[in-house]
C-alpha atoms as a PDB file:
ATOM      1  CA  UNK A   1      51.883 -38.803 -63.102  1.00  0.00           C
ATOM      2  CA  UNK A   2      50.376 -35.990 -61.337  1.00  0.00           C
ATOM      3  CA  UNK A   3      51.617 -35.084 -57.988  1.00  0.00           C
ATOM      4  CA  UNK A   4      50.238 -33.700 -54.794  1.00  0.00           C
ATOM      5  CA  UNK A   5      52.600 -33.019 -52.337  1.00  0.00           C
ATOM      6  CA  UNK A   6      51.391 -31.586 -48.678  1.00  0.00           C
ATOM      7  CA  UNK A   7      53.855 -29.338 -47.316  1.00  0.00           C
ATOM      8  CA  UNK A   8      55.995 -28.472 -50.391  1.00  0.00           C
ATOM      9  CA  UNK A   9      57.197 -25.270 -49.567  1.00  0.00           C
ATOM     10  CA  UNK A  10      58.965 -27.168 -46.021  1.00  0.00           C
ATOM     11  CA  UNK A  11      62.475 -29.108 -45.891  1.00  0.00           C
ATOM     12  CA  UNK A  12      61.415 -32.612 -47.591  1.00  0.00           C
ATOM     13  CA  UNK A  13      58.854 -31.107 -49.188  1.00  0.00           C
ATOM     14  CA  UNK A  14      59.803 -28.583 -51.497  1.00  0.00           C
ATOM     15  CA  UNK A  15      63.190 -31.285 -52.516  1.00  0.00           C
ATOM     16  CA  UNK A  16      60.785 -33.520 -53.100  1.00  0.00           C
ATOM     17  CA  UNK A  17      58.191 -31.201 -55.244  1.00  0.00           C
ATOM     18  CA  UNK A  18      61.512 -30.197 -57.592  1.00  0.00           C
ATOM     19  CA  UNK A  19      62.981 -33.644 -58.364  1.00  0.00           C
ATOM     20  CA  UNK A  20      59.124 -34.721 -59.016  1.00  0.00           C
ATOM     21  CA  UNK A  21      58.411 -31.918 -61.619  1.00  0.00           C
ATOM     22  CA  UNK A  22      62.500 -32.612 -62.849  1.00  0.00           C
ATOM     23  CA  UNK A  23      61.415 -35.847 -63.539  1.00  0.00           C
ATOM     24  CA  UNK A  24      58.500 -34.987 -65.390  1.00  0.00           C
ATOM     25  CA  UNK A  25      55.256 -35.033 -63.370  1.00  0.00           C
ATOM     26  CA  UNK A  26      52.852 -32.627 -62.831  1.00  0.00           C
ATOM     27  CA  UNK A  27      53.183 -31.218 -59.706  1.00  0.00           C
ATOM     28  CA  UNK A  28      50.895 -29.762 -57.393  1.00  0.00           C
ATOM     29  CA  UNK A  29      52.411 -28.375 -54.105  1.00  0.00           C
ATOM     30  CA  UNK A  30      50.311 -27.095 -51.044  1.00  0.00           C
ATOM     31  CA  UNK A  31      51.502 -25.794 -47.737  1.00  0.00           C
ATOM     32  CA  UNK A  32      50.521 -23.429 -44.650  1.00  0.00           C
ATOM     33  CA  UNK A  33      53.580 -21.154 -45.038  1.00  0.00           C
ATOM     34  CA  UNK A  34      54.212 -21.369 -41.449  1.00  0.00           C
ATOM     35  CA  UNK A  35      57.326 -23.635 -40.842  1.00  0.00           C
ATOM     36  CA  UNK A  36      57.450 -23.951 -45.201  1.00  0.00           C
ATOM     37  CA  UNK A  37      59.263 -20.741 -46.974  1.00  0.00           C
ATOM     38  CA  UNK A  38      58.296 -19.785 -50.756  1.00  0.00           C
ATOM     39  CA  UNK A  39      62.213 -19.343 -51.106  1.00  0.00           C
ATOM     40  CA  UNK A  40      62.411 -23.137 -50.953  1.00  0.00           C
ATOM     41  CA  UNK A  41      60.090 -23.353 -54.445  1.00  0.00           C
ATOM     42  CA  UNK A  42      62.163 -21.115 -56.666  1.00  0.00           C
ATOM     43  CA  UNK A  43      62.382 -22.841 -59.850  1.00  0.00           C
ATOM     44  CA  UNK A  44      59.383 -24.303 -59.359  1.00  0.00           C
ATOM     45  CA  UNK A  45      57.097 -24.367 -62.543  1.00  0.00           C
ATOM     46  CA  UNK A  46      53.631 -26.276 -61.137  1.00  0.00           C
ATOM     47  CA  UNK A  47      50.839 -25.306 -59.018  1.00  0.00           C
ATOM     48  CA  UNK A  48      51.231 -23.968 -55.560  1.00  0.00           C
ATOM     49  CA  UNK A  49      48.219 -23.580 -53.098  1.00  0.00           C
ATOM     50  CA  UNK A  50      48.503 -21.871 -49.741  1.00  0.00           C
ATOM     51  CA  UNK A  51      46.440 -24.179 -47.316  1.00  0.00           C
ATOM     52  CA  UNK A  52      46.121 -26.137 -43.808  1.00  0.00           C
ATOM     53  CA  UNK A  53      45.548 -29.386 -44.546  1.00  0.00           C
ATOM     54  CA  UNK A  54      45.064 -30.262 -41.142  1.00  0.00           C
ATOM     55  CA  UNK A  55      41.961 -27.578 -41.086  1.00  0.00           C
ATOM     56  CA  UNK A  56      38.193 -28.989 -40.887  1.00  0.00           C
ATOM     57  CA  UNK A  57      37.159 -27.742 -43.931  1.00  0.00           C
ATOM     58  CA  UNK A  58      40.373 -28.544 -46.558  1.00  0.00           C
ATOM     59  CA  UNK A  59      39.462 -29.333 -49.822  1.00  0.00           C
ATOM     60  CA  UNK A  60      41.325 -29.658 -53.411  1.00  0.00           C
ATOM     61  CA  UNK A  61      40.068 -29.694 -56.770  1.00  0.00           C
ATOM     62  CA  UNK A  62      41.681 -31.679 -59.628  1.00  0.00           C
ATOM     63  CA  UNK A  63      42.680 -35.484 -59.965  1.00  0.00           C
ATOM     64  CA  UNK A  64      46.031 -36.666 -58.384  1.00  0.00           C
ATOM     65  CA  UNK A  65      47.763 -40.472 -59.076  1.00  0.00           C
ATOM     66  CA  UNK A  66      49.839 -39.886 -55.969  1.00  0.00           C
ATOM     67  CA  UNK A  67      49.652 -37.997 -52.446  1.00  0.00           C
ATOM     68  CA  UNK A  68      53.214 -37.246 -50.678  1.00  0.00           C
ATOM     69  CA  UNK A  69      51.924 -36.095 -47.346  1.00  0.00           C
ATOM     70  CA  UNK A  70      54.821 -34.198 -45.771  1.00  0.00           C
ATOM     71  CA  UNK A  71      52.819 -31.422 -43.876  1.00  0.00           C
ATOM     72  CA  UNK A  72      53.144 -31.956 -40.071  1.00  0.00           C
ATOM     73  CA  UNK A  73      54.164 -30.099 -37.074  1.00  0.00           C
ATOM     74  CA  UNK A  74      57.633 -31.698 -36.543  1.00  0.00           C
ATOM     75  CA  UNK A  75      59.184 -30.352 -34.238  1.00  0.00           C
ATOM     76  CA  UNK A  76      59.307 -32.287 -31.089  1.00  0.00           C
ATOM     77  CA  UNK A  77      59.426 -29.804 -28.956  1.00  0.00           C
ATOM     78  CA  UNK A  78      56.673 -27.553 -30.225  1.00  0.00           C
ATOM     79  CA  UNK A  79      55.185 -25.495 -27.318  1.00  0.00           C
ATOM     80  CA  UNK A  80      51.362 -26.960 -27.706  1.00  0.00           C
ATOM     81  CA  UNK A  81      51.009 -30.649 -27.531  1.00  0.00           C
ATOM     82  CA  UNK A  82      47.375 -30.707 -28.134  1.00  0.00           C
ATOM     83  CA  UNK A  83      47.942 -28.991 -31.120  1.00  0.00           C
ATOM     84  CA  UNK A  84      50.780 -30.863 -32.330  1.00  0.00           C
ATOM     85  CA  UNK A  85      48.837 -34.102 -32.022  1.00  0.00           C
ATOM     86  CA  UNK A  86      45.730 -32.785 -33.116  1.00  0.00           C
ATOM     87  CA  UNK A  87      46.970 -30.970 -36.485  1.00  0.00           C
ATOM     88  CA  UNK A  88      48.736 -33.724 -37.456  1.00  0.00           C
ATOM     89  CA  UNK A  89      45.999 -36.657 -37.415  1.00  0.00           C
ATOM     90  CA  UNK A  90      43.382 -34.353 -38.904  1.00  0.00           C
ATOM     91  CA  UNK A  91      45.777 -33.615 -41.453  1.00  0.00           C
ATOM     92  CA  UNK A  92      46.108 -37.121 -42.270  1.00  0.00           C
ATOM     93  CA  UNK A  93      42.826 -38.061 -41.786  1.00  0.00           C
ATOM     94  CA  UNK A  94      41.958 -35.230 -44.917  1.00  0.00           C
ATOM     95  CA  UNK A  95      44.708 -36.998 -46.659  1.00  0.00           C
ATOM     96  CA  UNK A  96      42.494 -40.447 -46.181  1.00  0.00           C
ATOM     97  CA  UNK A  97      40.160 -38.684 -47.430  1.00  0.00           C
ATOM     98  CA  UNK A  98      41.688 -37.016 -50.606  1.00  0.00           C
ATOM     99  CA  UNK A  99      43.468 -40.419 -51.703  1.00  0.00           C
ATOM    100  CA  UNK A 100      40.075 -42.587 -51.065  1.00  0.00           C
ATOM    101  CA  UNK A 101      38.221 -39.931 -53.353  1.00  0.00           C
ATOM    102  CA  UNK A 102      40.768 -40.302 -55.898  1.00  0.00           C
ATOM    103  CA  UNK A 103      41.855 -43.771 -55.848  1.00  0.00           C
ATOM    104  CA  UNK A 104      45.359 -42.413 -55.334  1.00  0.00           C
ATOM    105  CA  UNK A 105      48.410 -43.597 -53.581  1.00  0.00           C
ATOM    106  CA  UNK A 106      48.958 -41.941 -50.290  1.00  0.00           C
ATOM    107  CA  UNK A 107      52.749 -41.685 -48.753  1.00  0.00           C
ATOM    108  CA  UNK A 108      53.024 -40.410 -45.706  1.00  0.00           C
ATOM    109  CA  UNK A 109      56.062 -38.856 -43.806  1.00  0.00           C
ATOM    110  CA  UNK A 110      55.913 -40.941 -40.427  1.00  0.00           C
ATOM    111  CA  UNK A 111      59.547 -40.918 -38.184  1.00  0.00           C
ATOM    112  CA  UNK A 112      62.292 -42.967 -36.267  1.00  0.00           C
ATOM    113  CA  UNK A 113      61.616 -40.462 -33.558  1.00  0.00           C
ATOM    114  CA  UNK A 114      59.017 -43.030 -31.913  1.00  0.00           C
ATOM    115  CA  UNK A 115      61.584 -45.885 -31.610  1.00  0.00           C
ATOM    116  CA  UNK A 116      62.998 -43.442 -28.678  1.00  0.00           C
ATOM    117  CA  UNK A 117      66.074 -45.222 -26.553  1.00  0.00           C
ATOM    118  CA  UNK A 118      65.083 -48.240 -28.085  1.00  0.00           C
ATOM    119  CA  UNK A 119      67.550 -51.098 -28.980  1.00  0.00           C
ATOM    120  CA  UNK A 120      69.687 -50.703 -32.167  1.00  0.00           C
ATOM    121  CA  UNK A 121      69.457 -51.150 -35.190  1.00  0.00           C
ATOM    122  CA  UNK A 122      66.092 -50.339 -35.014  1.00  0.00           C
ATOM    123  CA  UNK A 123      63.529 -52.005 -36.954  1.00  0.00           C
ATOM    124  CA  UNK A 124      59.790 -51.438 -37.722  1.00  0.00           C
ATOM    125  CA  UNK A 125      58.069 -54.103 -35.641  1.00  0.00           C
ATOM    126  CA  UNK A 126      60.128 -53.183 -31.999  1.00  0.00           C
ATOM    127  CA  UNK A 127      58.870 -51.782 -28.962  1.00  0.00           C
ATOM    128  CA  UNK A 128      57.521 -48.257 -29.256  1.00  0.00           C
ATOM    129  CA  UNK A 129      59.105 -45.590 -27.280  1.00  0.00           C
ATOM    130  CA  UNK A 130      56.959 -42.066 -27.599  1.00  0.00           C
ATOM    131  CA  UNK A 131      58.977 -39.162 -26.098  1.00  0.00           C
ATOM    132  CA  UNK A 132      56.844 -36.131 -26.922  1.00  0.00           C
ATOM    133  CA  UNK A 133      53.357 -35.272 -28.192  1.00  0.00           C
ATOM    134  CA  UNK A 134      55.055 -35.400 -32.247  1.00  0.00           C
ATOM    135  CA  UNK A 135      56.173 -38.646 -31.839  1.00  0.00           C
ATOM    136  CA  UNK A 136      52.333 -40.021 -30.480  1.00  0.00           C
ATOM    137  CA  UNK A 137      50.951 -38.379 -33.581  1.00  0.00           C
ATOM    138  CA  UNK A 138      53.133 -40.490 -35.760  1.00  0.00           C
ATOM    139  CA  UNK A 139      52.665 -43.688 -34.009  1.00  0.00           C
ATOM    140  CA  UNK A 140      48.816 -43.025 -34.162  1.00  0.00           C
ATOM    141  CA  UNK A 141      48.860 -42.011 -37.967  1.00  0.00           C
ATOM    142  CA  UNK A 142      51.258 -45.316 -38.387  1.00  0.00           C
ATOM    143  CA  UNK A 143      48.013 -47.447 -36.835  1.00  0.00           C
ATOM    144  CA  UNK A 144      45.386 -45.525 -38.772  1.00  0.00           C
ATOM    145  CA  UNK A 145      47.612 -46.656 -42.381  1.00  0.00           C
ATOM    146  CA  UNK A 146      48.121 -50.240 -40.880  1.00  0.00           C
ATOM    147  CA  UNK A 147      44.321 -50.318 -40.501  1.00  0.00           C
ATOM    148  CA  UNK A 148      43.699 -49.595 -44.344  1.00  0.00           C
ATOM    149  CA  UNK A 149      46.744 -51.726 -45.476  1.00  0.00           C
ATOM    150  CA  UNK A 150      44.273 -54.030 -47.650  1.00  0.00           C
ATOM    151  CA  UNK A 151      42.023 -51.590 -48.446  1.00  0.00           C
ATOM    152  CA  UNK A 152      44.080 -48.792 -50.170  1.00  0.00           C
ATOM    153  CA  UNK A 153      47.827 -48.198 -51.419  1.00  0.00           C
ATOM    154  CA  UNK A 154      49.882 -46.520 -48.810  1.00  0.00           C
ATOM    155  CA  UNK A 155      53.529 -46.690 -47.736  1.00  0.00           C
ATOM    156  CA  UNK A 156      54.408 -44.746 -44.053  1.00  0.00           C
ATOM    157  CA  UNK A 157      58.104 -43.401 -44.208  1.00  0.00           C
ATOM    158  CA  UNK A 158      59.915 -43.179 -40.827  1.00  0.00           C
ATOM    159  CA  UNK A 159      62.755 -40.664 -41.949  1.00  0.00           C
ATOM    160  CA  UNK A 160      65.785 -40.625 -39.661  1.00  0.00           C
ATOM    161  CA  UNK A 161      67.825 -37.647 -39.174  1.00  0.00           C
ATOM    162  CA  UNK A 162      67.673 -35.988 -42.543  1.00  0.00           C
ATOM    163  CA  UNK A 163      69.564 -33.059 -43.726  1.00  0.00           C
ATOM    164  CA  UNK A 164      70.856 -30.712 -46.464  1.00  0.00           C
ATOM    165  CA  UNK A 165      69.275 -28.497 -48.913  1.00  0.00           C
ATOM    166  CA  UNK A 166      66.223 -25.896 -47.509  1.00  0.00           C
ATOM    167  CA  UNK A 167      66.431 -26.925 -44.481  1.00  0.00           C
ATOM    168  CA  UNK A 168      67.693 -23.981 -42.540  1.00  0.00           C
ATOM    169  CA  UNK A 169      63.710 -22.349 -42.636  1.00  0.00           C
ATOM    170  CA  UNK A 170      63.039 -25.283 -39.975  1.00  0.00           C
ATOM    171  CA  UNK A 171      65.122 -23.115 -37.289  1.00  0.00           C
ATOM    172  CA  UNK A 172      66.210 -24.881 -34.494  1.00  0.00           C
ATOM    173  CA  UNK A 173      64.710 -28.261 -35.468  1.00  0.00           C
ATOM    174  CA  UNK A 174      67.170 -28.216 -38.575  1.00  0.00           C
ATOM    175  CA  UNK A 175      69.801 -30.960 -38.810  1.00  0.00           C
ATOM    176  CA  UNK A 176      72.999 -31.433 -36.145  1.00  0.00           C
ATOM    177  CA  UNK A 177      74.887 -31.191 -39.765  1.00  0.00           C
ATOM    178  CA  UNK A 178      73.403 -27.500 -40.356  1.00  0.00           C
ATOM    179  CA  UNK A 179      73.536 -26.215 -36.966  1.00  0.00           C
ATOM    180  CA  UNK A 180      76.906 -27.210 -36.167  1.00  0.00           C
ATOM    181  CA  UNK A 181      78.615 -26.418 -40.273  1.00  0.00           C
ATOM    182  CA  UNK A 182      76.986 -22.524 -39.654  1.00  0.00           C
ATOM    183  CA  UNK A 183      79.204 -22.674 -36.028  1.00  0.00           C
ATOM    184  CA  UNK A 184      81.989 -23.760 -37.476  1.00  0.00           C
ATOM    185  CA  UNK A 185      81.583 -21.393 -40.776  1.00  0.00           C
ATOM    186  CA  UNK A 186      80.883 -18.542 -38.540  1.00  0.00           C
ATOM    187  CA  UNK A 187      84.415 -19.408 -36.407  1.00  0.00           C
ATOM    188  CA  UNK A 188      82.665 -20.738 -33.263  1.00  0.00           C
ATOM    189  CA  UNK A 189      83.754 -23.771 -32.050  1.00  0.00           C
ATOM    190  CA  UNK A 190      80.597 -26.106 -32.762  1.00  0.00           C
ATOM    191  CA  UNK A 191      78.588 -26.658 -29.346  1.00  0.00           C
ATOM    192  CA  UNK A 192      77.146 -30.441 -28.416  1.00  0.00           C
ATOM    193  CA  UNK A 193      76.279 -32.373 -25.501  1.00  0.00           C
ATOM    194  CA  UNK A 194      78.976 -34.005 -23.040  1.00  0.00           C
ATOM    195  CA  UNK A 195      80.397 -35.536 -24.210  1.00  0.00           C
ATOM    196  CA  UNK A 196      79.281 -35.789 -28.132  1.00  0.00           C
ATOM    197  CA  UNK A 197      79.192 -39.577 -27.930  1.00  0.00           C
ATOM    198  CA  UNK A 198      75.075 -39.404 -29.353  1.00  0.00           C
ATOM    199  CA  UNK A 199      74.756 -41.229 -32.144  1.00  0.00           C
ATOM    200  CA  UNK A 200      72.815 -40.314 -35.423  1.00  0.00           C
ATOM    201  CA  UNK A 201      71.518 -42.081 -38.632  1.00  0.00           C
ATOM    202  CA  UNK A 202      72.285 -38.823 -40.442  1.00  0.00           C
ATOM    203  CA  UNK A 203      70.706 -39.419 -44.322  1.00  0.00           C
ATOM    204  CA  UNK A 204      71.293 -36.857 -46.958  1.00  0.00           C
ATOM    205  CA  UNK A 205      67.819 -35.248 -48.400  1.00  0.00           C
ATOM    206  CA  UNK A 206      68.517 -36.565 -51.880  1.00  0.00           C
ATOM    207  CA  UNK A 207      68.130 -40.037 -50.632  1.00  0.00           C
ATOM    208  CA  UNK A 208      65.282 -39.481 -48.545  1.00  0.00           C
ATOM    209  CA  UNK A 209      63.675 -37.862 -51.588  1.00  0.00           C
ATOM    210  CA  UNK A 210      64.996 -40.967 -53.628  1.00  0.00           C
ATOM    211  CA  UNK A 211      63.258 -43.188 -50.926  1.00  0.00           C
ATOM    212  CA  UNK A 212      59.810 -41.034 -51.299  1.00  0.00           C
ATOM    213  CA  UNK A 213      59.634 -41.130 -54.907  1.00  0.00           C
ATOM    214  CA  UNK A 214      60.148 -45.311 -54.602  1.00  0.00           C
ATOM    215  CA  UNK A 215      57.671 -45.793 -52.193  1.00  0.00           C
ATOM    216  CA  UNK A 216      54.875 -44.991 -54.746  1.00  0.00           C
ATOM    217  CA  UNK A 217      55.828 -48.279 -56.711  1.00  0.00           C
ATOM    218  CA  UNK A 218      55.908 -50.213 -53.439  1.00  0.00           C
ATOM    219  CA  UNK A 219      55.273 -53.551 -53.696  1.00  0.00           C
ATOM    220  CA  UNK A 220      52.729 -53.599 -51.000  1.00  0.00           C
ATOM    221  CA  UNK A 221      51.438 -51.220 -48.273  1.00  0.00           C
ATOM    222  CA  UNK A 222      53.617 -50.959 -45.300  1.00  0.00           C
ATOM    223  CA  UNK A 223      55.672 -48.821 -42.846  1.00  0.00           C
ATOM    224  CA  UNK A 224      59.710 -49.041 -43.432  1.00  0.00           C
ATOM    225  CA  UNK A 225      62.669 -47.209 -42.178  1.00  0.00           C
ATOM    226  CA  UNK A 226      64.338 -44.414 -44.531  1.00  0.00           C
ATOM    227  CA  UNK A 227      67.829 -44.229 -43.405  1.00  0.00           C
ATOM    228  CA  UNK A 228      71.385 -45.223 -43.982  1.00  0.00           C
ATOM    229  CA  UNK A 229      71.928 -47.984 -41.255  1.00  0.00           C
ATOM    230  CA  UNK A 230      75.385 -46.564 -40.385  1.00  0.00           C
ATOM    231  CA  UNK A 231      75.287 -44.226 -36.642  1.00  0.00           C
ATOM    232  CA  UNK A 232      77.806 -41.489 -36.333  1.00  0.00           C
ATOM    233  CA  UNK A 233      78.533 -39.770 -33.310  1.00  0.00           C
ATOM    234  CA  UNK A 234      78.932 -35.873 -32.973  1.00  0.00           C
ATOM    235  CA  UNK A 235      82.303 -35.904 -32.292  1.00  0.00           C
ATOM    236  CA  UNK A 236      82.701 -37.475 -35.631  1.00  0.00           C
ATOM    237  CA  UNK A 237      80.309 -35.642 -37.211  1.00  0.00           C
ATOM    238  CA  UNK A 238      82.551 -32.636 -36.243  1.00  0.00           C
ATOM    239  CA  UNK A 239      86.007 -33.941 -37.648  1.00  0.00           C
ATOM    240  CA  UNK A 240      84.170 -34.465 -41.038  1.00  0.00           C
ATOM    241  CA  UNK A 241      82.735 -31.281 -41.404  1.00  0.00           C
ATOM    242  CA  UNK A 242      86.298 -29.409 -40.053  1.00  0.00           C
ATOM    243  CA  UNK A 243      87.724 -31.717 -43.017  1.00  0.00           C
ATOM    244  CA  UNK A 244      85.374 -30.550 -45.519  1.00  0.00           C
ATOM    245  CA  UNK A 245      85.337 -26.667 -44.382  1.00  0.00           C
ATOM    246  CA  UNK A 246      89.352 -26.745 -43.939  1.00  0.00           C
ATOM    247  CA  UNK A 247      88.969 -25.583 -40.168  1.00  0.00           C
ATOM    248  CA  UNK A 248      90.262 -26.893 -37.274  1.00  0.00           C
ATOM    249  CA  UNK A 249      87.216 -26.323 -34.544  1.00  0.00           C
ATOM    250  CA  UNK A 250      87.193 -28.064 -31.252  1.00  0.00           C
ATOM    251  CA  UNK A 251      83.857 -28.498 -29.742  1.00  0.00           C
ATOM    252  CA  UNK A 252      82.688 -26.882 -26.662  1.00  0.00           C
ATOM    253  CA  UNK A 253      80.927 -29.520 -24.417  1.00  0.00           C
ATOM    254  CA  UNK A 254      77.505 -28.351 -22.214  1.00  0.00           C
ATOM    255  CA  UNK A 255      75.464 -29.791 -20.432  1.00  0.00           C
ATOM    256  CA  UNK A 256      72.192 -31.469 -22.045  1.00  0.00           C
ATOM    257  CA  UNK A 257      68.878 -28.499 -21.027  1.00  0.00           C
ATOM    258  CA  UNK A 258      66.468 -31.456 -21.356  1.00  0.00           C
ATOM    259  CA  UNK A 259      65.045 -33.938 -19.337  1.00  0.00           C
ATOM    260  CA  UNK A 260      67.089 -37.437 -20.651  1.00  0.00           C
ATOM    261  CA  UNK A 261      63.881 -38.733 -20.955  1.00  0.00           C
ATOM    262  CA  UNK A 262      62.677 -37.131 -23.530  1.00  0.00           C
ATOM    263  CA  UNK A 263      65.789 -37.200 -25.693  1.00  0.00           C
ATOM    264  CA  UNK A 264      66.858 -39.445 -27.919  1.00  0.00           C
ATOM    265  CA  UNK A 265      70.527 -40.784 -27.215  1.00  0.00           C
ATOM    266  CA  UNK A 266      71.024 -42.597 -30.326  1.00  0.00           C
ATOM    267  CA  UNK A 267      69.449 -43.481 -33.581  1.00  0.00           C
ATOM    268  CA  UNK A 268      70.317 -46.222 -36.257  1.00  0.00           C
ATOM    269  CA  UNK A 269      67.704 -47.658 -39.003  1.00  0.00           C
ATOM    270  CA  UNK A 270      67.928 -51.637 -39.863  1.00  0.00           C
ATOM    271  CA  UNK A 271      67.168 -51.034 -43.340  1.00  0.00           C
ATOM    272  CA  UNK A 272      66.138 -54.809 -44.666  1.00  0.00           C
ATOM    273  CA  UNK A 273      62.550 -53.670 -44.839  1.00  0.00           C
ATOM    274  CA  UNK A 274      63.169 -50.556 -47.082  1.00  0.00           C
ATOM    275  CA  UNK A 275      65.098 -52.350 -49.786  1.00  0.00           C
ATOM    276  CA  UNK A 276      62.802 -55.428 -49.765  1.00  0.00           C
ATOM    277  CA  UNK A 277      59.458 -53.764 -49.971  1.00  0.00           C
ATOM    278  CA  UNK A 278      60.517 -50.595 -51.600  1.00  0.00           C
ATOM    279  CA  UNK A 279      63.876 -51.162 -53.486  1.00  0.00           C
ATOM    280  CA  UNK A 280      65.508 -48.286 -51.101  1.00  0.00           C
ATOM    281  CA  UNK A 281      69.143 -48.136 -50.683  1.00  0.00           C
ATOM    282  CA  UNK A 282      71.115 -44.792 -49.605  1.00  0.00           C
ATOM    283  CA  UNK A 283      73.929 -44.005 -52.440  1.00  0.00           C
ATOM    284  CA  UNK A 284      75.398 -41.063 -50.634  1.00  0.00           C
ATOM    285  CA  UNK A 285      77.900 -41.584 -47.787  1.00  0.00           C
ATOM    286  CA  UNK A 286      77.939 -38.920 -45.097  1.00  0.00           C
ATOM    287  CA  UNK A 287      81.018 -37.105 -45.834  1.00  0.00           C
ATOM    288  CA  UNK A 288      79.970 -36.581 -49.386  1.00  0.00           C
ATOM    289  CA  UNK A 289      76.489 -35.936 -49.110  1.00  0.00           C
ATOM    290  CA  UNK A 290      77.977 -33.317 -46.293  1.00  0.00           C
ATOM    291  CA  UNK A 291      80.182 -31.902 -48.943  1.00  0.00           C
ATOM    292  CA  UNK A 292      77.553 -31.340 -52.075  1.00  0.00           C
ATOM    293  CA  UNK A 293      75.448 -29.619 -48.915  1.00  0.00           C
ATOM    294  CA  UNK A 294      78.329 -27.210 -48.409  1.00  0.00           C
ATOM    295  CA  UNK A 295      78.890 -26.602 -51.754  1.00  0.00           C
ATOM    296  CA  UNK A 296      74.917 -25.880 -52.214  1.00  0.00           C
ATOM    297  CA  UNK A 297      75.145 -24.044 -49.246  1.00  0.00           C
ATOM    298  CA  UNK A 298      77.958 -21.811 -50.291  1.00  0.00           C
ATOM    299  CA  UNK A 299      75.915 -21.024 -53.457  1.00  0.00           C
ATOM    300  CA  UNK A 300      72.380 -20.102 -52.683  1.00  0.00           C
ATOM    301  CA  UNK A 301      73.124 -18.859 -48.961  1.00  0.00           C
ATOM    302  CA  UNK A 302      73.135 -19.852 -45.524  1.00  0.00           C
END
């Protein structure tokens, strides 16, 4: 099968580009080199193109089966809205483009971050709840692909709270898991809002990439949750990584900088969707998806 995966060099990305070409595809990766890092693509054998996909003119030779669009501005607090929102549907609208021209499948990284404080579990069809300019990109890319549904093969993936390996190039949107393990590691007692009782749908990066690579075979085109369906709280979070790095850290409560507003409290994914429509189920539990992180951590650097 050959491969084209839009930000490769980034978090998702570049896990997803490796397991792809382990599993025998042929793998082209392309990315901006902005948020992505090279370092994330060592051991990478295929084709690697530095590009924008978002920009007016993008354009790639050669015939792909498959698109995995993971480029984006994610962060959702990026300083420039306008060009949050605008980067991103361009970039998907090229990606339109790209899989129309080649008959290809197109999945698309879309996120739970536009359920904001919305009941949970959350599921696909609820009441939207768009807290920055990130999340209205993904909600309008998630109408563009529900537009085309009938008309072409593609699958919108609304990741929770993903984390593990090559991650720690995203900075300070990296994983709660990340931020607070380094604290800890670094013999800081980890720091997180009064009084840690936010909740997260934290899914290891091997089952998000697990989720990605199913998605192709999908049964139908659609837009499903990728997460574990189980919420754990910081606090939590905390005593499990203390367990696993043999420390004994309390954390240091501060008060929240943003506006409650714009941050979401709690996130858990009702998962029925995923496994019906995609045959997704997450194998790894937190604590030991936390430890093979540590352990991967430990090895190629922090």
């Amino acid at each position: 099968m050959k491969c084209l995966v839009t930000g490769g060099a980034g978090f998702i990305g570049s896990n997803l580009a490796l397991e792809l070409e382990k599993l025998g595809n042929e793998v082209t990766a392309v990315d901006n080199f902005l948020s992505g890092n090279k370092d994330n693509l060592k051991g990478f054998n295929g084709k690697i193109i530095e590009a924008d996909v978002s920009d007016k003119d993008f354009m790639i030779d050669g015939k792909f089966d498959v698109i995995f669009h993971q480029a984006a501005i994610t962060d959702p607090r990026y300083p420039d809205d306008e060009e949050t929102y605008n980067k991103n549907i361009n970039g998907f609208k090229n990606m339109i483009k790209l899989a129309q021209k080649n008959n290809a499948k197109l999945v698309y990284a879309s996120t739970a971050g536009l359920y904001g404080n919305g009941k949970v579990p959350m599921r696909e069809d609820q009441e939207k709840e768009i807290l920055s300019a990130y999340g209205k990109s993904k909600l309008e890319i998630d109408r563009m692909a529900e537009k085309l549904f009938e008309k072409m093969n593609i699958v919108g993936l609304r990741y929770f709270n993903v984390f593990g390996p090559r991650e720690k190039f995203k900075g300070r949107p990296a994983s709660m898991v990340y931020h607070l393990a380094k604290q800890i590691r670094s013999g800081k007692n980890p720091r997180i809002f009064k009084f840690g009782e936010q909740k997260r749908d934290h899914i290891y990066v091997k089952d998000a990439v697990d989720a990605t690579i199913k998605a192709a075979n999908a049964k139908k085109s659609c837009i499903v949750n990728v997460g574990t369906g189980i919420a754990t709280d910081f606090n939590e979070l905390i005593k499990i990584l203390n367990g696993i790095l043999k420390t004994d850290f309390e954390p240091e409560y501060f008060d929240m900088p943003y506006d409650p507003k714009t941050y979401q409290a709690d996130t858990q994914a009702d998962t029925k969707k995923a496994e019906k429509l995609i045959g997704f189920r997450a194998k790894w539990e937190l604590k030991e998806g936390i430890r093979d992180y540590m352990k991967w951590l430990d090895k190629n650097g922090w």
